[in-house]
PDB file of N, CA and C in Angstrom:
ATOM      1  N   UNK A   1     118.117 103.656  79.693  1.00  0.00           N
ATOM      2  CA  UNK A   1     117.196 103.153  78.695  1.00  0.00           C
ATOM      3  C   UNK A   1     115.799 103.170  79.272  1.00  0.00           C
ATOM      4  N   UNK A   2     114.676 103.552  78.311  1.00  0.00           N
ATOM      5  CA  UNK A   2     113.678 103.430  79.291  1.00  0.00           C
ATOM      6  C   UNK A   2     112.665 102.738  78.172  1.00  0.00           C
ATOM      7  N   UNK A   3     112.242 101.933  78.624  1.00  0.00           N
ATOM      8  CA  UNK A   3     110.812 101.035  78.175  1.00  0.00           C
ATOM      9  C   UNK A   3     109.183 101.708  77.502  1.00  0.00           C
ATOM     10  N   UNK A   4     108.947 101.667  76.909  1.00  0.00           N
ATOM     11  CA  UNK A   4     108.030 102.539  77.137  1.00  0.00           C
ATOM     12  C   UNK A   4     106.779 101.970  77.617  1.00  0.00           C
ATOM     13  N   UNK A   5     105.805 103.054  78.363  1.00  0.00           N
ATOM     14  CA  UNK A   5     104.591 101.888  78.745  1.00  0.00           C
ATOM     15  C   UNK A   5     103.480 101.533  77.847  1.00  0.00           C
ATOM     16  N   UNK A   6     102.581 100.807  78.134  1.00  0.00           N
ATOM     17  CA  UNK A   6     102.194  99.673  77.251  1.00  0.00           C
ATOM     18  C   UNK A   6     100.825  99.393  77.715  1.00  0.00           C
ATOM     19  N   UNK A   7      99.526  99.758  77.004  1.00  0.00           N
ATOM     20  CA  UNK A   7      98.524  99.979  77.199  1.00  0.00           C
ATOM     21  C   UNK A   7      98.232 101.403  77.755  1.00  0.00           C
ATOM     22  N   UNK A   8      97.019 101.466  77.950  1.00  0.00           N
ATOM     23  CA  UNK A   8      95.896 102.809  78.020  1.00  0.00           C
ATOM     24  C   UNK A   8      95.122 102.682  79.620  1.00  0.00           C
ATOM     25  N   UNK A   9      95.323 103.742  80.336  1.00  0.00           N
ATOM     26  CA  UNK A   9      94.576 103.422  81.791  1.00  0.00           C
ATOM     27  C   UNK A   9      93.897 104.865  81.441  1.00  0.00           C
ATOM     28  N   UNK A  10      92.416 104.923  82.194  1.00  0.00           N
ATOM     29  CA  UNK A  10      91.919 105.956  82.115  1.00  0.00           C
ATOM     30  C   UNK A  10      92.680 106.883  83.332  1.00  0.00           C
ATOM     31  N   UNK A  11      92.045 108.024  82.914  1.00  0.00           N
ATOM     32  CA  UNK A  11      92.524 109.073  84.055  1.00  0.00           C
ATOM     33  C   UNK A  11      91.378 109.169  85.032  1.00  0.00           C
ATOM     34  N   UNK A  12      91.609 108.686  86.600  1.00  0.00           N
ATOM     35  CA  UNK A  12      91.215 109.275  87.457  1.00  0.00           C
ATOM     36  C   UNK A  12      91.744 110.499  88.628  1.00  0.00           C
ATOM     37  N   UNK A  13      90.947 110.744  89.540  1.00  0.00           N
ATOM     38  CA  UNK A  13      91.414 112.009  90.189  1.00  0.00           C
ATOM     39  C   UNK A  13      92.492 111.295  91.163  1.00  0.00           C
ATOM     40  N   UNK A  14      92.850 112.673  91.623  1.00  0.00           N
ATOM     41  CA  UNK A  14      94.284 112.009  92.292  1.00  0.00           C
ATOM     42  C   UNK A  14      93.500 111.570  93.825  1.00  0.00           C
ATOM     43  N   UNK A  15      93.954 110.669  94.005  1.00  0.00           N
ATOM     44  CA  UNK A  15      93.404 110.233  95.391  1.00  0.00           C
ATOM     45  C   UNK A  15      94.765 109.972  96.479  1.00  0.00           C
ATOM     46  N   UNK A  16      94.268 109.602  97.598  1.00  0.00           N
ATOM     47  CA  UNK A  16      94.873 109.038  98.844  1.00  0.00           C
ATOM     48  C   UNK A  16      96.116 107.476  98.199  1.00  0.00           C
ATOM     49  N   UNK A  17      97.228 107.831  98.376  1.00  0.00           N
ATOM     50  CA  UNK A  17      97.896 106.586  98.450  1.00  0.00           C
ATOM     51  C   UNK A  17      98.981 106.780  99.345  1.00  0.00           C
ATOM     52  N   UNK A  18      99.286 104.785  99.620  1.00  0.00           N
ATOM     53  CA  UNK A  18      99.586 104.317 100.690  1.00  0.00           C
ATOM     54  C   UNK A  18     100.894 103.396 100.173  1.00  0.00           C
ATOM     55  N   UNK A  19     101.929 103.407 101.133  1.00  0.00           N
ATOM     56  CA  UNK A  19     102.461 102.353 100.904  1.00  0.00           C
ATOM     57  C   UNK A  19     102.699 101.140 101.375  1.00  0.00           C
ATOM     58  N   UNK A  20     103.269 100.389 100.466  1.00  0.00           N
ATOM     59  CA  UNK A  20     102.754  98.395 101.529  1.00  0.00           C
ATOM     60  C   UNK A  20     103.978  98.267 100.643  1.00  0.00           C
ATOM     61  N   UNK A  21     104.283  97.382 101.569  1.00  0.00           N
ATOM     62  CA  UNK A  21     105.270  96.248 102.273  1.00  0.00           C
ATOM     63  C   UNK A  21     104.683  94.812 101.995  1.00  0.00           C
ATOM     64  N   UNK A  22     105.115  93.936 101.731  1.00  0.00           N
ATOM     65  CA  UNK A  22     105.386  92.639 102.028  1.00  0.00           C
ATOM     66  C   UNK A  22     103.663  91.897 101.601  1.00  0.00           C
ATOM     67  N   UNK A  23     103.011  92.803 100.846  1.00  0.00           N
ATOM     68  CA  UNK A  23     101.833  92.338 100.094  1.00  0.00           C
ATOM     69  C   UNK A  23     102.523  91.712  99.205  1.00  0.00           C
ATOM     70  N   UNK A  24     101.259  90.591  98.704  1.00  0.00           N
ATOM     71  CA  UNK A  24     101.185  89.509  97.522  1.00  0.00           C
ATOM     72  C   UNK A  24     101.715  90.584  96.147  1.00  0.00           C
ATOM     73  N   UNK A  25     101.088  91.378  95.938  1.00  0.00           N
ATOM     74  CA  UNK A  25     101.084  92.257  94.765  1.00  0.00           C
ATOM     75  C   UNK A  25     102.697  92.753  94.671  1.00  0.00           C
ATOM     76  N   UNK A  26     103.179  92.975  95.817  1.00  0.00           N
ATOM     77  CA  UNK A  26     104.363  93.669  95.849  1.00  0.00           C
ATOM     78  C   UNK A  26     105.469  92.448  95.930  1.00  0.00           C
ATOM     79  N   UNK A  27     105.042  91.436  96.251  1.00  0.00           N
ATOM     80  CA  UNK A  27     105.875  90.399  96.406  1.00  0.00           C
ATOM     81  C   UNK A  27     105.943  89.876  94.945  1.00  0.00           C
ATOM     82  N   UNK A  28     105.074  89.705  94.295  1.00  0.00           N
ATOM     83  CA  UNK A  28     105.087  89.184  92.852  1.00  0.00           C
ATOM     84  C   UNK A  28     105.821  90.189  92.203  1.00  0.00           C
ATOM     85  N   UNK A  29     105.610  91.773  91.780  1.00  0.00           N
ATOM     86  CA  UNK A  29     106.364  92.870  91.501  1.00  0.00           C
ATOM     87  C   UNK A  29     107.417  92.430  91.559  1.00  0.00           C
ATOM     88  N   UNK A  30     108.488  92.289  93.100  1.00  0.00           N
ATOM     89  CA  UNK A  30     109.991  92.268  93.374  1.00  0.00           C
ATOM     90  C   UNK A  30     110.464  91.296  92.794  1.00  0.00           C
ATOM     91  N   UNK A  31     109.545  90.120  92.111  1.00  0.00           N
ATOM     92  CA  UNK A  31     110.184  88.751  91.837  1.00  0.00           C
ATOM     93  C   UNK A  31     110.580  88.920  89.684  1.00  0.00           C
ATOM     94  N   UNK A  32     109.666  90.026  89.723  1.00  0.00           N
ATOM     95  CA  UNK A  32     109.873  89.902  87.811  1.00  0.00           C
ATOM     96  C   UNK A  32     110.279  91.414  87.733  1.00  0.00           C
ATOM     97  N   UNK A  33     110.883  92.050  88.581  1.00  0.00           N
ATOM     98  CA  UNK A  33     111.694  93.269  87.866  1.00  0.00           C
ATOM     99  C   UNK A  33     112.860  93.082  88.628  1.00  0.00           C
ATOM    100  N   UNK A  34     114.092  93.270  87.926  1.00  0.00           N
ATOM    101  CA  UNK A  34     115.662  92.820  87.837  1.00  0.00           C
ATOM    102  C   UNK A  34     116.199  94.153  88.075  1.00  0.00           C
ATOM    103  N   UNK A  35     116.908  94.009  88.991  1.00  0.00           N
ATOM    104  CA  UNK A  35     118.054  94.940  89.099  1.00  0.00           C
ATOM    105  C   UNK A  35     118.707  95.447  87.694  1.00  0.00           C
ATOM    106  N   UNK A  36     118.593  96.761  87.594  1.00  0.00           N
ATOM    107  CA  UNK A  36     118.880  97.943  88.431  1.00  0.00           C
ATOM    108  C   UNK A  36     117.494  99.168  88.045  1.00  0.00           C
ATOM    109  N   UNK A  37     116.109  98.105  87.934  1.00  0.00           N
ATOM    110  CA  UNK A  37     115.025  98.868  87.283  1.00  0.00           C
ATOM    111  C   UNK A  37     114.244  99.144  88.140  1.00  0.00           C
ATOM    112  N   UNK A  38     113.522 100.214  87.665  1.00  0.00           N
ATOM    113  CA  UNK A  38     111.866 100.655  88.878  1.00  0.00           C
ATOM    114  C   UNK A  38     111.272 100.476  87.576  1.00  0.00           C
ATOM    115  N   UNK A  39     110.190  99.569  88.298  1.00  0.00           N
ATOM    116  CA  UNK A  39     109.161  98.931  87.304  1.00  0.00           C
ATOM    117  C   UNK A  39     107.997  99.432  87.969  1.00  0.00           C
ATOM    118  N   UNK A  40     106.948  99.486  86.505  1.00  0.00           N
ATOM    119  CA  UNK A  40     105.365  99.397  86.972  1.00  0.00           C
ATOM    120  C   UNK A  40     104.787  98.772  86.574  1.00  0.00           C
ATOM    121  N   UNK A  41     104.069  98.357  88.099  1.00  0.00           N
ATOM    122  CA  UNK A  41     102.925  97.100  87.483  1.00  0.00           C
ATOM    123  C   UNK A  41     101.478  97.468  87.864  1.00  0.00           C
ATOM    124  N   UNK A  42     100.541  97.018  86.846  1.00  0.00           N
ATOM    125  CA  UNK A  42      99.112  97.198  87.107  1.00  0.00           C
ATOM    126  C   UNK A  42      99.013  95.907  86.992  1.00  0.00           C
ATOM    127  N   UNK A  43      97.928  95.402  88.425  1.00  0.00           N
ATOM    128  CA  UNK A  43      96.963  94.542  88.432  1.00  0.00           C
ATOM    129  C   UNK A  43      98.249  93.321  88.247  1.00  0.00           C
ATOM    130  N   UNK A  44      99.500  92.928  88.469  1.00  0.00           N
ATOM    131  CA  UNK A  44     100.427  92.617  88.591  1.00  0.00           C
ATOM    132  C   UNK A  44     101.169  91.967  87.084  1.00  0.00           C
ATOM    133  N   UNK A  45     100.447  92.920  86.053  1.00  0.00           N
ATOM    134  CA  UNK A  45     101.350  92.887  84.895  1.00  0.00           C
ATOM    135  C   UNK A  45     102.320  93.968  84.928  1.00  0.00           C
ATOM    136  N   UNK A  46     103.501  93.671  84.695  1.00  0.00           N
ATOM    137  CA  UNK A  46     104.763  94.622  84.352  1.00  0.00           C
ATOM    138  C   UNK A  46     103.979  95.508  83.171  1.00  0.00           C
ATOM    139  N   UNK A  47     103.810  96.974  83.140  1.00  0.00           N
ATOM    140  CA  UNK A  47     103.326  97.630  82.116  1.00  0.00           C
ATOM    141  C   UNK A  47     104.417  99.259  81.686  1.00  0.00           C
ATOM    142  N   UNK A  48     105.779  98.864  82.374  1.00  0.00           N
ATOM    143  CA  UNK A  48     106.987  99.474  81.727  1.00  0.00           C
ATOM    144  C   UNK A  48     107.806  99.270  83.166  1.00  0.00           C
ATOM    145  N   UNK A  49     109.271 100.096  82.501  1.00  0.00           N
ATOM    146  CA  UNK A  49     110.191  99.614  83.675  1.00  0.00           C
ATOM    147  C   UNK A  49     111.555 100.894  83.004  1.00  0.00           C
ATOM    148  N   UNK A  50     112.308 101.332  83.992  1.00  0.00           N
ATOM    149  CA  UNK A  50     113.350 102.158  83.665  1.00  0.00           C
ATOM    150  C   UNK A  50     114.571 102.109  84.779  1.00  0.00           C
ATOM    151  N   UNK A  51     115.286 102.443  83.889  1.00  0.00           N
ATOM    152  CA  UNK A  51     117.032 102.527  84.732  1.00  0.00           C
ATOM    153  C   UNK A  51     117.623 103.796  84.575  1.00  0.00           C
ATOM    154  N   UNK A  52     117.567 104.234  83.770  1.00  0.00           N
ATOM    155  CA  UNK A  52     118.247 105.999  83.812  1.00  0.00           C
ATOM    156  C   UNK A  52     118.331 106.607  84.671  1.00  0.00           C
ATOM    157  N   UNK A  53     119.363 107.032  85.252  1.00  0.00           N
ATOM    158  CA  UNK A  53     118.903 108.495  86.124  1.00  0.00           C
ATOM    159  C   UNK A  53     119.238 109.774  85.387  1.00  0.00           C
ATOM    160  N   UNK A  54     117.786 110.481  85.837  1.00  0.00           N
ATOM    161  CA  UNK A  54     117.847 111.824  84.879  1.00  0.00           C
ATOM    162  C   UNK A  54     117.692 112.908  85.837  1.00  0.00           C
ATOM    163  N   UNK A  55     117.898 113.915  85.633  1.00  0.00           N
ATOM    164  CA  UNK A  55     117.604 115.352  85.920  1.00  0.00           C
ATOM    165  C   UNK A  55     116.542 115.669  86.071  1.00  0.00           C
ATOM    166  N   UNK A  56     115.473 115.511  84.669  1.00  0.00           N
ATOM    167  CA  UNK A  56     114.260 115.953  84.334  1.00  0.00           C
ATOM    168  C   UNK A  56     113.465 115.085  84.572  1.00  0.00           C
ATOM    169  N   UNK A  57     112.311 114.751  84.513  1.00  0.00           N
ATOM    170  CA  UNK A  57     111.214 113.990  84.616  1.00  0.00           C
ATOM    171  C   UNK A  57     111.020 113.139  83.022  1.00  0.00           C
ATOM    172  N   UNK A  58     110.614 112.106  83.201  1.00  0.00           N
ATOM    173  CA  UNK A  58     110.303 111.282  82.080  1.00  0.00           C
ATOM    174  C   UNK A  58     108.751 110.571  82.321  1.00  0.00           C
ATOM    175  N   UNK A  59     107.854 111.492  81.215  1.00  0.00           N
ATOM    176  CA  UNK A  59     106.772 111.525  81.025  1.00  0.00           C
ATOM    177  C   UNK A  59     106.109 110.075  81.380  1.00  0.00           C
ATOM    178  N   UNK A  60     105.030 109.476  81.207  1.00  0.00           N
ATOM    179  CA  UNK A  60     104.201 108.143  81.508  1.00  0.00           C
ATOM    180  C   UNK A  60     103.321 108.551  80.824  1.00  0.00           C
ATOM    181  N   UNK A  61     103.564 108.223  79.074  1.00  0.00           N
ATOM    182  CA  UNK A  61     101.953 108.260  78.503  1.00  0.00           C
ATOM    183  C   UNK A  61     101.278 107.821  78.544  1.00  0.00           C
ATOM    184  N   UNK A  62     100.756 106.606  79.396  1.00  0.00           N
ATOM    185  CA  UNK A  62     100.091 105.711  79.449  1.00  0.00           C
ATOM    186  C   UNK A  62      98.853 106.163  80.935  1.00  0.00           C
ATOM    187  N   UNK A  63      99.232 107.134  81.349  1.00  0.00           N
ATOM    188  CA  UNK A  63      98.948 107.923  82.601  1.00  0.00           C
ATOM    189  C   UNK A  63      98.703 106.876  83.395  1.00  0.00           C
ATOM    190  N   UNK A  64      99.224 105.912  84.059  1.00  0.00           N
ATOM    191  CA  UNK A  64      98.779 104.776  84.940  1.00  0.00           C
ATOM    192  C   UNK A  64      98.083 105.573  86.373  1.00  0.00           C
ATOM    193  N   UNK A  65      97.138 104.171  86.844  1.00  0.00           N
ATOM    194  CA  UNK A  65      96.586 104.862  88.135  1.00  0.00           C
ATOM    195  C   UNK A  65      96.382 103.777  89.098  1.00  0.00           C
ATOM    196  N   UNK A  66      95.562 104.017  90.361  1.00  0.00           N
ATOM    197  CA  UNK A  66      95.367 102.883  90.994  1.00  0.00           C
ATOM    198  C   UNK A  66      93.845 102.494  90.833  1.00  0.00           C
ATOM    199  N   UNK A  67      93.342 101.799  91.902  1.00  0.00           N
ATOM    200  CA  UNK A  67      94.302 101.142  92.567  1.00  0.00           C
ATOM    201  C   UNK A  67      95.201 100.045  91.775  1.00  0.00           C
ATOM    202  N   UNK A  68      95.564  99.032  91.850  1.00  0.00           N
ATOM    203  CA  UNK A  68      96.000  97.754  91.437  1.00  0.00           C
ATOM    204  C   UNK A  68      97.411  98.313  90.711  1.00  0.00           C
ATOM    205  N   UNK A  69      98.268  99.410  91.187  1.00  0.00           N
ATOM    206  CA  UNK A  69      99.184 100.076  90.370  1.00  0.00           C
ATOM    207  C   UNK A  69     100.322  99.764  91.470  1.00  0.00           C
ATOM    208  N   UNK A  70     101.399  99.159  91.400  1.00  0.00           N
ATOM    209  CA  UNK A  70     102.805  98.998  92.141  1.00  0.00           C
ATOM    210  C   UNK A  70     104.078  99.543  91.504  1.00  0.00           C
ATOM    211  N   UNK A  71     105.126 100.308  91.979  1.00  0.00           N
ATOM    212  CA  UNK A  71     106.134 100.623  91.653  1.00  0.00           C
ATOM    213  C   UNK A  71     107.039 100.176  92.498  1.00  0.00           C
ATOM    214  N   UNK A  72     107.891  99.080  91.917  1.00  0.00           N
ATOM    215  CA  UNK A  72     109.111  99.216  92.625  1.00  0.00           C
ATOM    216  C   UNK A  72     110.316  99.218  92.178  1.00  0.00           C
ATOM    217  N   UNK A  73     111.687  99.343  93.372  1.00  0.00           N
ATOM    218  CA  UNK A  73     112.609  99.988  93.001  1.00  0.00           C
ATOM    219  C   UNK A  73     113.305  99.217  93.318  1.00  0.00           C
ATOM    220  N   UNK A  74     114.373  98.580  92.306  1.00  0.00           N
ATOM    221  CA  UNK A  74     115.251  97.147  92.922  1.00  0.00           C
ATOM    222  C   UNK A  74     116.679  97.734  92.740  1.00  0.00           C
ATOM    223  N   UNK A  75     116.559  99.047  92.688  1.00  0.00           N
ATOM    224  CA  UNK A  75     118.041  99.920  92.736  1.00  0.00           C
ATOM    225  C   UNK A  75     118.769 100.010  94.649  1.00  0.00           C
ATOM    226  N   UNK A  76     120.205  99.374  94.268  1.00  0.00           N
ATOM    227  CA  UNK A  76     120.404  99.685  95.754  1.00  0.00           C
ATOM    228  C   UNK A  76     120.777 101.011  96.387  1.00  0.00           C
ATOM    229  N   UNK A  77     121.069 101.752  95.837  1.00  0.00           N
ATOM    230  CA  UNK A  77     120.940 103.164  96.342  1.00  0.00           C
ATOM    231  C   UNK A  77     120.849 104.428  95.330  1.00  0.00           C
ATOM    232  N   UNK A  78     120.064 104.543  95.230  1.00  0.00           N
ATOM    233  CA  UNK A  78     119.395 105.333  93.861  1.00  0.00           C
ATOM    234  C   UNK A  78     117.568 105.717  94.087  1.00  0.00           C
ATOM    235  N   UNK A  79     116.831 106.019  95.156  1.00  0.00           N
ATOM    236  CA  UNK A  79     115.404 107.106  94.562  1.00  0.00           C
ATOM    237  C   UNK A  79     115.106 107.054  93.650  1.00  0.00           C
ATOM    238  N   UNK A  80     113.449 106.598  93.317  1.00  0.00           N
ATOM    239  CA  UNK A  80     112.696 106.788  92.166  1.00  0.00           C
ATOM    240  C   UNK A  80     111.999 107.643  92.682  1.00  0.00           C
ATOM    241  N   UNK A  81     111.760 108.792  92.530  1.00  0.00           N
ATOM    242  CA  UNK A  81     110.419 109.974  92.216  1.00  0.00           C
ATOM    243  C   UNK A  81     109.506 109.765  91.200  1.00  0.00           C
ATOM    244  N   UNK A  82     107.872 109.203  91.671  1.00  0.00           N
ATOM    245  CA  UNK A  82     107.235 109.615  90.853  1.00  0.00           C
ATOM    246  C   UNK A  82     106.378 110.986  91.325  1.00  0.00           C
ATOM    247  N   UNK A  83     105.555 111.304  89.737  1.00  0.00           N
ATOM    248  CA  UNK A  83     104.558 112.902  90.007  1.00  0.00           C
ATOM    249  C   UNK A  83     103.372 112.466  89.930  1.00  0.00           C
ATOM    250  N   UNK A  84     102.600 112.884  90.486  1.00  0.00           N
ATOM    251  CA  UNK A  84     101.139 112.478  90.202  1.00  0.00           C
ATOM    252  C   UNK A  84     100.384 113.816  89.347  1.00  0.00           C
ATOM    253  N   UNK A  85      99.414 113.597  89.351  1.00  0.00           N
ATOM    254  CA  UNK A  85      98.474 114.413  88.015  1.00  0.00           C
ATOM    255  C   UNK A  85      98.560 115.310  88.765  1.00  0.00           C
ATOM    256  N   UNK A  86      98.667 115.689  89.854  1.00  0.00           N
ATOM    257  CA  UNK A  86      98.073 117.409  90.627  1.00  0.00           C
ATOM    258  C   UNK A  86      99.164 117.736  90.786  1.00  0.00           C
ATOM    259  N   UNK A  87     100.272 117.705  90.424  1.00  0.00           N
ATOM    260  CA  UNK A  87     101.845 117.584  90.334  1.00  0.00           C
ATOM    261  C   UNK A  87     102.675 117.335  91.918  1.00  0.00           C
ATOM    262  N   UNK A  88     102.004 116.862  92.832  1.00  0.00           N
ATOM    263  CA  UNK A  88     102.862 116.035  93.716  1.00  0.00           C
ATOM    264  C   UNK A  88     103.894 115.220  93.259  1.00  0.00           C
ATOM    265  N   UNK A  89     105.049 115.153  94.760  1.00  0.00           N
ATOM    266  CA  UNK A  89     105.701 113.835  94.308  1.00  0.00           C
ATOM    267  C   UNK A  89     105.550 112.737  95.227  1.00  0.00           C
ATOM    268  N   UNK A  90     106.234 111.924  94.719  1.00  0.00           N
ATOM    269  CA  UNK A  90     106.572 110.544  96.147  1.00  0.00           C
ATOM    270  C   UNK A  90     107.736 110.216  95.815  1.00  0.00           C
ATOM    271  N   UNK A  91     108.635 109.843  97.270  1.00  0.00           N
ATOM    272  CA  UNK A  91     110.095 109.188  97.236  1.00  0.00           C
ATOM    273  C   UNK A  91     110.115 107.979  97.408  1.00  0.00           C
ATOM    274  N   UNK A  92     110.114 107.144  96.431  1.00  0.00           N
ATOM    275  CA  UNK A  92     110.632 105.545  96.545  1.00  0.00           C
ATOM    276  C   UNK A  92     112.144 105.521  97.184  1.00  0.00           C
ATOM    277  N   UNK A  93     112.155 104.806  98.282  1.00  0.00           N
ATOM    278  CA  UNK A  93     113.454 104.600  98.502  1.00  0.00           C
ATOM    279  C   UNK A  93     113.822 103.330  98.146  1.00  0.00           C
ATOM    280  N   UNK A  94     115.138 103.366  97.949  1.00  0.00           N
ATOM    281  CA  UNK A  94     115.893 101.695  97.221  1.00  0.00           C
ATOM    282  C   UNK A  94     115.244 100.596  98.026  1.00  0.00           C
ATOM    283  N   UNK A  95     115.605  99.308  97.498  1.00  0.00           N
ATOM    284  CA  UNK A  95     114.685  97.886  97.336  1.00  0.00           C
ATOM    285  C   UNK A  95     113.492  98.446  98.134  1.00  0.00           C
ATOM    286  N   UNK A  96     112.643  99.389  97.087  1.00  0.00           N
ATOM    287  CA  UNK A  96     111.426  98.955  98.526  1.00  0.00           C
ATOM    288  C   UNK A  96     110.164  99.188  97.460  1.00  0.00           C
ATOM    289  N   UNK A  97     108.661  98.737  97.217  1.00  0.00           N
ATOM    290  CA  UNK A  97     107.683  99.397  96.744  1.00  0.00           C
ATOM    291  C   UNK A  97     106.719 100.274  96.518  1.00  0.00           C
ATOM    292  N   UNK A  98     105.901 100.859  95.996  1.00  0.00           N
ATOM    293  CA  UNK A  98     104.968 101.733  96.502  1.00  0.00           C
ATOM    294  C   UNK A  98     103.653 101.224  95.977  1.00  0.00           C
ATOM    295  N   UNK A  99     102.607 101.465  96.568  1.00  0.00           N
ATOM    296  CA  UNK A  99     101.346 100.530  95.925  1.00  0.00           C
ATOM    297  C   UNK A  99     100.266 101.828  96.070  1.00  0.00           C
ATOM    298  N   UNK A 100      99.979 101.788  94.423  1.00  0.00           N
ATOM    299  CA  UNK A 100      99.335 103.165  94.831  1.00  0.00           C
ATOM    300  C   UNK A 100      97.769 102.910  94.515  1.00  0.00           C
ATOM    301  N   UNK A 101      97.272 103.061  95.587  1.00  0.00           N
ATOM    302  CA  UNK A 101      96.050 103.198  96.025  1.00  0.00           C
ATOM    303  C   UNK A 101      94.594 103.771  95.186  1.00  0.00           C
ATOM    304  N   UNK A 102      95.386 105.059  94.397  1.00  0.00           N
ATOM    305  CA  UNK A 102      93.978 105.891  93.775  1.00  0.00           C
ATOM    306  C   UNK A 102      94.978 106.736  93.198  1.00  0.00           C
ATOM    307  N   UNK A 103      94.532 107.787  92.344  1.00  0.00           N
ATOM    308  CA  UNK A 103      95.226 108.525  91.818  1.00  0.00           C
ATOM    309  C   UNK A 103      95.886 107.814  90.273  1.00  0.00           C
ATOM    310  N   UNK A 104      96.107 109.185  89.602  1.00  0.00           N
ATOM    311  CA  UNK A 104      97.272 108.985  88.661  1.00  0.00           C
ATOM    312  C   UNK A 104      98.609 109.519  88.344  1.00  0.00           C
ATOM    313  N   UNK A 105      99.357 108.508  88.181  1.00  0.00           N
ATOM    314  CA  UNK A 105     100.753 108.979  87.775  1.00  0.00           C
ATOM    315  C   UNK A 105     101.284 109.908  86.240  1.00  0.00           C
ATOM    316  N   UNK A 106     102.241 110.792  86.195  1.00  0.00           N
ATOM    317  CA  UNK A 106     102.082 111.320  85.171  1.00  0.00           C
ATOM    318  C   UNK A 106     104.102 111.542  84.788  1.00  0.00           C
ATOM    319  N   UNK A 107     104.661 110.977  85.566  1.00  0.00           N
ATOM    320  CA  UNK A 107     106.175 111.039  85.405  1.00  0.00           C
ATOM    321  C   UNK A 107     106.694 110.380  86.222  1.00  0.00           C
ATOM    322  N   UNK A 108     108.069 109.936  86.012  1.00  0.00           N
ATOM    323  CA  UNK A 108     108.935 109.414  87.123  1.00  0.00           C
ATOM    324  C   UNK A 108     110.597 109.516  86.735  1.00  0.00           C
ATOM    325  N   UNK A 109     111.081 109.887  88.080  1.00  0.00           N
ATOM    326  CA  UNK A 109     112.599 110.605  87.603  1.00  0.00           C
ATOM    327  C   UNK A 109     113.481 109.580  88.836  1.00  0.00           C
ATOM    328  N   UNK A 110     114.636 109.212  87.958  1.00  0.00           N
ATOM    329  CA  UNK A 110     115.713 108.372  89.184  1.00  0.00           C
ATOM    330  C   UNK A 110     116.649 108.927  89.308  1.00  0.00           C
ATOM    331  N   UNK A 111     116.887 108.981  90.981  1.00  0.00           N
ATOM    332  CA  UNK A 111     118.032 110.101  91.187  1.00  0.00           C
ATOM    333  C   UNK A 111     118.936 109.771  91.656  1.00  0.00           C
ATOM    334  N   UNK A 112     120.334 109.811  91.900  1.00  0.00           N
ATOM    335  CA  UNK A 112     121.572 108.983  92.471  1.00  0.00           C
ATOM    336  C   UNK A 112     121.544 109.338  94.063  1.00  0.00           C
ATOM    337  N   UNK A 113     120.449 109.917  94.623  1.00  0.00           N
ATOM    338  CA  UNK A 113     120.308 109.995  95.889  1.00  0.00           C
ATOM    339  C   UNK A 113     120.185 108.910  96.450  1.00  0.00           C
ATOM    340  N   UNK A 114     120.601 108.531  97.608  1.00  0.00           N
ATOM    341  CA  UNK A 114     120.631 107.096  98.547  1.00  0.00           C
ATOM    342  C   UNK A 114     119.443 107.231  99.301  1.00  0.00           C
ATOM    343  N   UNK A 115     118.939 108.541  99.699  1.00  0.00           N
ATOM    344  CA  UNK A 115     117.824 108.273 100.577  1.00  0.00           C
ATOM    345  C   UNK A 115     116.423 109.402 100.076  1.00  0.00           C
ATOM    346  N   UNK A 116     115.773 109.310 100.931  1.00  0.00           N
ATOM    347  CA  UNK A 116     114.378 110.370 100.033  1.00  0.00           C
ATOM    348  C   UNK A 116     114.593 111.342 100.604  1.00  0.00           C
TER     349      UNK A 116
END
């Protein structure tokens, strides 16, 4: 099932991102998204959340960006891939976050892989 997202972020260029651990932002994130979802949060509102695992990529019309943008993954062994606008990816690995820095997101796919 997937949520859809919820509000309008402008598009910026894809920039440098980083991931964090055990930040406030990411700590609030892990506490309001429930197993078995990868959620996104801007600015630490939940602004969609998904459980499917798919094959294909599942679009983000909402094009989210950073900074103030967190994804995490409260799946215990299951990879979230997101794409960014220049069509990179990133491997979320299970219980863990990603806090993305700059850039925008433009998809995200969950895969029954255990590791990245």
């Amino acid at each position: 099932m997937t949520v859809a997202m919820v509000g309008g972020v402008s598009a910026a260029a894809q920039a440098t991102a980083v991931a964090s651990t055990g930040t406030t932002t990411v700590k609030s994130a892990a506490a309001t998204c429930a197993y078995p979802y990868v959620c996104l949060f801007k600015n630490g509102a939940k602004i969609g959340q998904f459980k499917d695992v798919t094959s294909t990529w599942q679009n983000l019309p909402s094009r989210p960006s950073g900074p103030g943008l967190v994804v995490q993954n409260t799946r215990n062994d299951d990879v979230a891939h997101i794409r960014w606008a220049g069509g990179t990816t990133t491997c979320i690995s299970p219980r863990s976050s990603f806090n993305v820095s700059g850039g925008t997101l433009t998809g995200i796919r969950i895969s029954i892989a255990a590791t990245c």
